[in-house]
Protein backbone atom coordinates (compact mmCIF):
# COMPACT_ATOMS: atom_id res chain seq x y z
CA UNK A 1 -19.12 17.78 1.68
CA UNK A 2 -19.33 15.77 -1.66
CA UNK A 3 -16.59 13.65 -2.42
CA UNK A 4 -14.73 14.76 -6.05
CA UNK A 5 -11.53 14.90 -7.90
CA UNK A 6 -9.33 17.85 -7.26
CA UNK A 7 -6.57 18.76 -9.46
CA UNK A 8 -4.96 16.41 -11.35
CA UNK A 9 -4.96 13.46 -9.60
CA UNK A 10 -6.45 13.51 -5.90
CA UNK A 11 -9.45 12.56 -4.45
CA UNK A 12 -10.84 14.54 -1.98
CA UNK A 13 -13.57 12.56 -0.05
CA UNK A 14 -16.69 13.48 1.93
CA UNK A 15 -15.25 13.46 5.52
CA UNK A 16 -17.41 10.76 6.54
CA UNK A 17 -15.69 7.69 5.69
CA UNK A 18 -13.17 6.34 8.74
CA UNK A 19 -11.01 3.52 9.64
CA UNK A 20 -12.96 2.19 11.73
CA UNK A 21 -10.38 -0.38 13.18
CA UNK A 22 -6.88 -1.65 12.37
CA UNK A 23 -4.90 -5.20 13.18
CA UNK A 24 -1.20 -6.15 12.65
CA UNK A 25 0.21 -9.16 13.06
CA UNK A 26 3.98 -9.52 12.52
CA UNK A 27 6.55 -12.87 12.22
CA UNK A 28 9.49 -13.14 15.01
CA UNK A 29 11.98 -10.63 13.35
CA UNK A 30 9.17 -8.32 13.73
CA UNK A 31 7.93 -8.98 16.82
CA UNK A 32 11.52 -7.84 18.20
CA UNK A 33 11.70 -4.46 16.17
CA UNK A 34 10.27 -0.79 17.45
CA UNK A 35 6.89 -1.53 17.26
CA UNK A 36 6.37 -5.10 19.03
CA UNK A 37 4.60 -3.34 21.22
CA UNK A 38 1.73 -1.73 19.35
CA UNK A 39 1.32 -5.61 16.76
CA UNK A 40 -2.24 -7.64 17.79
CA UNK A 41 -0.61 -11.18 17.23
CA UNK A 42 2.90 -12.20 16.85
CA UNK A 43 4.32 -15.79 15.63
CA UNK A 44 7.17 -17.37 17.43
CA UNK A 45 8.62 -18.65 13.90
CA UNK A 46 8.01 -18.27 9.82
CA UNK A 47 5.40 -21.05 9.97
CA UNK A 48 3.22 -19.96 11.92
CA UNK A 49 1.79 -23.08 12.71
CA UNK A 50 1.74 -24.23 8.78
CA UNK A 51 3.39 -26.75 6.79
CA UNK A 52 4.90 -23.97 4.39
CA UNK A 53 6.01 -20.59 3.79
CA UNK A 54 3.15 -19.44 1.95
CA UNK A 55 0.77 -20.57 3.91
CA UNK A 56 1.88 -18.99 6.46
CA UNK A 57 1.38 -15.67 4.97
CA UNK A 58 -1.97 -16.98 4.20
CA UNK A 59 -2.28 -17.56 8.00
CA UNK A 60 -1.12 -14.25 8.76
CA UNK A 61 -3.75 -12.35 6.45
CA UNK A 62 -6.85 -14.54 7.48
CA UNK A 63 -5.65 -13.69 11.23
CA UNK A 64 -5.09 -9.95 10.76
CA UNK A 65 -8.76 -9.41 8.85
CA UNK A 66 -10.09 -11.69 11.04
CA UNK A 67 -9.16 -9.55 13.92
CA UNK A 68 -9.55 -6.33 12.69
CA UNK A 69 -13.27 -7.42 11.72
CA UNK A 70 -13.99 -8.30 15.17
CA UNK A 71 -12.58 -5.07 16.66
CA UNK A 72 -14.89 -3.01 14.21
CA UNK A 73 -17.95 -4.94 16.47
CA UNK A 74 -18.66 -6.78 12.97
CA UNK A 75 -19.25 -10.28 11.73
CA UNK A 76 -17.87 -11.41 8.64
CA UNK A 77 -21.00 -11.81 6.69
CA UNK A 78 -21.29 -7.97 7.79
CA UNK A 79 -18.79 -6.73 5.20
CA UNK A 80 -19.68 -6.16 1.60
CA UNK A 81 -15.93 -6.37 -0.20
CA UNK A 82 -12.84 -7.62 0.67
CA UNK A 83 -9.81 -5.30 -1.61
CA UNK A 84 -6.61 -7.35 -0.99
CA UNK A 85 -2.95 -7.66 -2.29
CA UNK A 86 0.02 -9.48 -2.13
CA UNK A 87 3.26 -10.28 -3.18
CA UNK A 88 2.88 -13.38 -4.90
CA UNK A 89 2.23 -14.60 -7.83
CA UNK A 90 -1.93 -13.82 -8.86
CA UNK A 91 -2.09 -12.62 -5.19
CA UNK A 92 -2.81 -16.10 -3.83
CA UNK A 93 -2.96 -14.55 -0.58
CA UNK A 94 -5.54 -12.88 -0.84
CA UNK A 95 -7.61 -14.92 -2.78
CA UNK A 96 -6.97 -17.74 -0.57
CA UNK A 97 -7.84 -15.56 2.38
CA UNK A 98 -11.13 -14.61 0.29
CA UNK A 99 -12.26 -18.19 0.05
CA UNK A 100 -11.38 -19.03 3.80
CA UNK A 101 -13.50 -15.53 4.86
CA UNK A 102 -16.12 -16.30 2.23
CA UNK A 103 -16.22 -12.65 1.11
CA UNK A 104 -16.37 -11.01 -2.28
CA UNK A 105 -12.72 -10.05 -3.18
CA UNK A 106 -11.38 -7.78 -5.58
CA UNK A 107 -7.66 -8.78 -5.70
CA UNK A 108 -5.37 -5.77 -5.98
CA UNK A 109 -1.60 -5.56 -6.73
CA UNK A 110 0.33 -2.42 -6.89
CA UNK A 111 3.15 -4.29 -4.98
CA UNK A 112 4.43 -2.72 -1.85
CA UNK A 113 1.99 -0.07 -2.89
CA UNK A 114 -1.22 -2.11 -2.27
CA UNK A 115 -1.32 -0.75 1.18
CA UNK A 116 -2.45 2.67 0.21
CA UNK A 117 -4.24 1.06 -3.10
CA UNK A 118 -6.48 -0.97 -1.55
CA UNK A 119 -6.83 1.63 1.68
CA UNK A 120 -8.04 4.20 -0.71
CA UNK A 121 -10.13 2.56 -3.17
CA UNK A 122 -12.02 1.00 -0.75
CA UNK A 123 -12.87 4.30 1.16
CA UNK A 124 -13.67 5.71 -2.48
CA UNK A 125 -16.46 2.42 -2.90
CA UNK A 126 -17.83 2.99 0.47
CA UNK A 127 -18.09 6.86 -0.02
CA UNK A 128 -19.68 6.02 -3.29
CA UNK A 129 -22.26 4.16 -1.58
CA UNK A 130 -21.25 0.89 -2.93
CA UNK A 131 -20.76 -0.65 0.26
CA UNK A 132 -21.19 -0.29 3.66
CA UNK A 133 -18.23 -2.11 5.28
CA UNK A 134 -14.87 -3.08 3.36
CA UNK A 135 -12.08 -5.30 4.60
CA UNK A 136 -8.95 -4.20 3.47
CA UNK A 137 -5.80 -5.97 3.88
CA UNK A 138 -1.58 -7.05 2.48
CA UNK A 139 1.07 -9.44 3.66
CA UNK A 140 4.37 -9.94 2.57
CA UNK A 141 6.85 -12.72 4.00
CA UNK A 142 10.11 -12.82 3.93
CA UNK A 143 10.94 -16.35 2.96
CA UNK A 144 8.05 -16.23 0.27
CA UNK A 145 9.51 -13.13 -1.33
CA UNK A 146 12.83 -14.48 -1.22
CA UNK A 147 11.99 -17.60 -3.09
CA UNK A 148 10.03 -15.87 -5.76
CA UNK A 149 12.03 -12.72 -6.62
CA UNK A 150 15.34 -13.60 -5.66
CA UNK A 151 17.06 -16.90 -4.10
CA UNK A 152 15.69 -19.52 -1.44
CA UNK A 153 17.22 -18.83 1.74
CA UNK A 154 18.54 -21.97 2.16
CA UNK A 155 20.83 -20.81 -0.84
CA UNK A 156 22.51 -18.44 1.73
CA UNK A 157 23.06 -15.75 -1.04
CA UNK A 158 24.91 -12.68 -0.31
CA UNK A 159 23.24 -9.13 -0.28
CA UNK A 160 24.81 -5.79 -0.30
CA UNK A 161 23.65 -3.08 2.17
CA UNK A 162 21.20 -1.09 -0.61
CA UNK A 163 19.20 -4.67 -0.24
CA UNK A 164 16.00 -4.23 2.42
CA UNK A 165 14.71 -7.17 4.37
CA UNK A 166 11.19 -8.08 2.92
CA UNK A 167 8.95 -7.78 6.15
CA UNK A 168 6.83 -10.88 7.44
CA UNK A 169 3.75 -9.97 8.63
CA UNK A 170 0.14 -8.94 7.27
CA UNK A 171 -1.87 -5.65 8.23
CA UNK A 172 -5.72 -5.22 7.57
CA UNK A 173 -8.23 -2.46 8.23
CA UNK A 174 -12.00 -2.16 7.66
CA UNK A 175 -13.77 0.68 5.95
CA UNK A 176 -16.92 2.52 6.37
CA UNK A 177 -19.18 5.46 7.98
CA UNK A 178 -19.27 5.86 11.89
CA UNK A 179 -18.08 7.91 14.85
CA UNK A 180 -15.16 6.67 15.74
CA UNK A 181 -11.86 6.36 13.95
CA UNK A 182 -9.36 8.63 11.42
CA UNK A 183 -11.43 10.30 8.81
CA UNK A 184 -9.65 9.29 4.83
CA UNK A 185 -9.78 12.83 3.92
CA UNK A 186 -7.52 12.68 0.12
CA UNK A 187 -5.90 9.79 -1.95
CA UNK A 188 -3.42 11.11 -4.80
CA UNK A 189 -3.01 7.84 -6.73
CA UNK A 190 0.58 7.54 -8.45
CA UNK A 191 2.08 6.84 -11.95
CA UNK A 192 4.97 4.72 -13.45
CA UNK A 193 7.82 6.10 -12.74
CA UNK A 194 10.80 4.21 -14.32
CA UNK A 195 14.70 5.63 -13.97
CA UNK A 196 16.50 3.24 -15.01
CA UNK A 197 17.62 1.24 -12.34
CA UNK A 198 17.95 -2.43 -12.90
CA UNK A 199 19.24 -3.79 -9.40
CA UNK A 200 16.64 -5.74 -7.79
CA UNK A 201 18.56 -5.25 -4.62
CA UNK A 202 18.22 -1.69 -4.96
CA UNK A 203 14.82 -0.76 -4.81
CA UNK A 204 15.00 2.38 -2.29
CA UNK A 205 16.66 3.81 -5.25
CA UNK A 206 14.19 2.90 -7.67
CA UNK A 207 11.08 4.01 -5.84
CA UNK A 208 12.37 6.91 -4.59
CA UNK A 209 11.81 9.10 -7.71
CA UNK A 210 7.85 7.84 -7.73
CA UNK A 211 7.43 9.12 -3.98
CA UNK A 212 8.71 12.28 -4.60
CA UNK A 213 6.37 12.44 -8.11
CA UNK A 214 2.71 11.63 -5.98
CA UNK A 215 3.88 14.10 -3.09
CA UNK A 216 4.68 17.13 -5.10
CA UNK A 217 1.14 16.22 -7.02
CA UNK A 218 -0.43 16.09 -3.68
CA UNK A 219 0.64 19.76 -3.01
CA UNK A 220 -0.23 20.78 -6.21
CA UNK A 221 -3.56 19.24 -6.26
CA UNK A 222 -4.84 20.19 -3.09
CA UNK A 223 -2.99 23.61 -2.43
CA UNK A 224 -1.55 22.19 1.29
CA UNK A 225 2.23 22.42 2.07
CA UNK A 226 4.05 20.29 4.40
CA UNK A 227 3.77 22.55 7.31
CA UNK A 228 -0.04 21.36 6.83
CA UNK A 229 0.96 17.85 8.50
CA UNK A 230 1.60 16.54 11.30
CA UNK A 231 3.90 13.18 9.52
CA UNK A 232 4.36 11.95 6.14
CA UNK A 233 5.82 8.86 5.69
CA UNK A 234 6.76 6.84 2.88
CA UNK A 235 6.34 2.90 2.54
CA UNK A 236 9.55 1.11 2.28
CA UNK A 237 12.36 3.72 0.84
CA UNK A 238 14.18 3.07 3.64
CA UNK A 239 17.87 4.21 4.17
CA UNK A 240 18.98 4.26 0.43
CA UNK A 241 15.85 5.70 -0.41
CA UNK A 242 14.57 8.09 1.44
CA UNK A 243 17.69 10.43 1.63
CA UNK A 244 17.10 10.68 -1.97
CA UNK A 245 13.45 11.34 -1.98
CA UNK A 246 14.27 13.93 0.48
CA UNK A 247 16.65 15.41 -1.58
CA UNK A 248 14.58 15.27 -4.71
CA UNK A 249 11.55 16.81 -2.89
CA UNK A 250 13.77 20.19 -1.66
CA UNK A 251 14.99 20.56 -4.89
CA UNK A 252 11.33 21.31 -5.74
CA UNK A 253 10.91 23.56 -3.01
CA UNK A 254 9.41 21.02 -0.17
CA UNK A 255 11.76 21.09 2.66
CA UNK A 256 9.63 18.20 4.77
CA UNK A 257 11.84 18.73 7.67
CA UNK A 258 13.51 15.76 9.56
CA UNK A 259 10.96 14.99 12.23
CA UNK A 260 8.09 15.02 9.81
CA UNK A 261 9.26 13.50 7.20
CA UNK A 262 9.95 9.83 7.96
CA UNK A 263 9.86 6.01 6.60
CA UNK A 264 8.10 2.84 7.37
CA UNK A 265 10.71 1.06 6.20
CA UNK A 266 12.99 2.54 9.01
CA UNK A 267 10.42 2.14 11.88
CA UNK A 268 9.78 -1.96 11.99
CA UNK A 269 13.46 -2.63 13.26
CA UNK A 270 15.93 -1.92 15.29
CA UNK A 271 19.23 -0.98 14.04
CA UNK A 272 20.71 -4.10 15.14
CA UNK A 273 18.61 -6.28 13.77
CA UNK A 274 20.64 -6.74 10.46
CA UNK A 275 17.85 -5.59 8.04
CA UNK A 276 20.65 -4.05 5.47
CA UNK A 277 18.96 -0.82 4.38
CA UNK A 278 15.99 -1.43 6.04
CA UNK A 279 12.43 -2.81 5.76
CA UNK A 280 10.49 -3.56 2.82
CA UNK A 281 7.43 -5.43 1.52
CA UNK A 282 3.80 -4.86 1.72
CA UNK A 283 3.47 -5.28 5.16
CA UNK A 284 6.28 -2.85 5.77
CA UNK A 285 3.88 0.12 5.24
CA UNK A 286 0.72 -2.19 6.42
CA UNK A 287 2.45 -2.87 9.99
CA UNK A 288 2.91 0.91 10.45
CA UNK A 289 -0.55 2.04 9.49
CA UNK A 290 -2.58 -0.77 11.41
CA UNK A 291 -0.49 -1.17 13.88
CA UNK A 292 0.90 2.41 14.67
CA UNK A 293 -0.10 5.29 12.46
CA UNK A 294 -4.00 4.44 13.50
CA UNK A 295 -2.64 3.71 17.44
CA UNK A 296 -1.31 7.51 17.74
CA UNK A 297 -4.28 9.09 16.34
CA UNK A 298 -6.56 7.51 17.94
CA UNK A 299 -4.89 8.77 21.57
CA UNK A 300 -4.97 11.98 19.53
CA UNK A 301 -1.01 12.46 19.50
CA UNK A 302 -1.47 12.98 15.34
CA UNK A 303 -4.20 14.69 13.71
CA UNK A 304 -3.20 14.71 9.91
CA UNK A 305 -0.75 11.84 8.56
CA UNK A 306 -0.02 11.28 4.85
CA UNK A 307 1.12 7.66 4.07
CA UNK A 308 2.73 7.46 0.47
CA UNK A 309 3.19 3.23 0.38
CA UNK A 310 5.63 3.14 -3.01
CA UNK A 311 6.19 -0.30 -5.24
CA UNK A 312 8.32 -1.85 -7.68
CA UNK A 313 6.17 -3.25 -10.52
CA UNK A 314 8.62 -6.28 -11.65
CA UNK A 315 8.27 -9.41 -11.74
CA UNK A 316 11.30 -12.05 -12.15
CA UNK A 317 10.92 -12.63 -15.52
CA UNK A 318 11.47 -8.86 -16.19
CA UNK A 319 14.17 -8.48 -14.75
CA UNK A 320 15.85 -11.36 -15.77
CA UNK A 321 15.07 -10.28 -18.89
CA UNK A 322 17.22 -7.17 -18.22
CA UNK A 323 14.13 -4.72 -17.84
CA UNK A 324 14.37 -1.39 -15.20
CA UNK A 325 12.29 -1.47 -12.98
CA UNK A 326 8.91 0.62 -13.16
CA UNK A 327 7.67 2.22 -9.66
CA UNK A 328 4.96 3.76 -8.51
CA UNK A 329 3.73 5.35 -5.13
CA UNK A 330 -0.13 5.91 -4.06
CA UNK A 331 -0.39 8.78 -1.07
CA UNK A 332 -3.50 8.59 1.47
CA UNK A 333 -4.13 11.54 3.68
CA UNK A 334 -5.89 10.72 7.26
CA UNK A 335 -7.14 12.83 9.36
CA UNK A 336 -8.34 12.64 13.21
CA UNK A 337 -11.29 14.91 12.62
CA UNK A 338 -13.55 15.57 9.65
CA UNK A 339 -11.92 19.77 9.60
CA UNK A 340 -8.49 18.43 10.78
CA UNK A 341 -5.42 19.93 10.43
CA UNK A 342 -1.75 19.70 11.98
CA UNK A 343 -1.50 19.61 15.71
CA UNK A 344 1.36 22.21 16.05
């Protein structure tokens, strides 16, 4: 089957283009959460062995592509394009990691978004024929975020509970055609979506309304329902957010159901791990996909997953300016075999 667009705004692939392996690695708040079990590296503390914050979260990317490259049975000179994002300003993350990997990068920022953005571009490259092998990776850290968008954390500034706890940690992936791995079967790629809202420490809120916007397209596009999938998950909504996309989403007639429906941003930690509303950041979603989502379908407990990683496309200047905040969310479906479907 030909890859194509269908609808309005999907992508429907060939079938033949898989994750062909996965790698999280995940700071110390992290590596205590739900999911310190299924993380390929943790770090004892935010350095990670650096002399700074950021390059740290350089460390962390270079480790997670580095590892994920290795368990595809590659070398790095094997793969074609590296599609990477960050948080920080021009994504010197990834372009740092770029230079230390010596690969061709194509730096890509949709925010907490760049999970799915980068996921599903690259699949659409290698399904192209572009490329052969793609390395696709984020990071996010939570002292880097804080300086940049909000206040050191040596300031000790107070948060209210709609803030989320920006996630430290980096998860990569690496694209292309083979046997093993979940198939990327459709990627509905989001618009802006802007409500309104202002609060930077309110960004379930915010992104909520763009989540609910790519799902209902998603269903439109490419005529499946809910009942069609096994989970679908949003990136970082967490527990301000999510409520409301759920709400928004039966209003339209999508009653996702509790044990589908569900939230990366609600899956890295435990509840008393003071996180406020929950997780965020780029690795929020990224820790989840590498370092679960990919886990359970490979041991064939999920067959079809949609992951709908959502973003906030500020920067501090615009808000300080006293801009709302524009939001977007990009959906990727992935399925365990090329005629998948839900496992009951």
């Amino acid at each position: 089957m030909a890859s194509k667009k269908v609808g309005q705004r999907t992508w429907s692939y060939s079938g033949l283009v898989r994750v062909l392996s996965g790698a999280a690695v995940a700071g110390p708040k992290e590596s205590e959460g739900q999911l310190k079990e299924q993380f390929d590296q943790t770090y004892s503390d935010l350095y990670a062995g650096e002399d700074s914050w950021e390059k740290a979260e350089r460390k962390m990317m270079e480790d997670a592509v580095s590892k994920a490259v290795e368990k595809a049975g590659l070398t790095m000179d094997q793969v074609d394009m590296f599609l990477a994002g960050d948080l920080l300003n021009q994504n010197i993350s990834a372009s740092f990691t770029a230079r230390q990997n010596q690969l061709p990068l194509m730096g890509m920022f949709g925010a907490c978004s760049a999970s799915v953005l980068t996921l599903s571009t690259g699949a659409a490259l290698v399904d192209a024929g572009f490329s052969d092998h793609i390395a696709v990776a984020v990071s996010s850290h939570n002292a880097t975020a804080e300086r940049q968008y909000r206040y050191p954390t040596e300031y000790g500034g107070q948060k209210p509970n709609t803030a989320q706890w920006t996630v430290t940690g980096s998860g990569a992936g690496v694209l292309g055609f083979g046997q093993e791995g979940p198939i990327v079967r459709y990627a509905t790629m989001g618009k802006v979506v802007d409500m309104g809202v202002k609060n930077p420490f309110d960004m379930g809120s915010a992104m909520a309304p763009a989540a609910v916007e790519t799902i209902t397209v998603h269903f439109q596009d490419t005529g499946l329902t809910p009942d069609d999938y096994d989970w679908i998950i949003t990136g970082d909504l967490a527990s301000v957010g999510h409520p409301i996309a759920a709400e928004l989403l039966a209003e339209k007639g999508w009653d996702l159901g509790g044990n589908r429906f569900k939230d990366c941003g609600l899956m890295i930690y435990h509840d008393d791990q003071q996180s406020f509303a929950g997780a965020s950041g780029c690795a929020s979603s990224a820790l989840v996909l590498y370092g679960h989502i990919l886990e359970e379908m490979n041991q064939g407990r999920l067959n079809r997953v949609m992951l709908v990683a959502t973003g906030a496309l500020m920067n501090p200047v615009s808000y300080q300016q006293g801009e709302s905040i524009p939001c977007i969310a990009h959906a990727v479906t992935l399925e365990s075999e090329t005629e998948g479907g839900k496992t009951g």
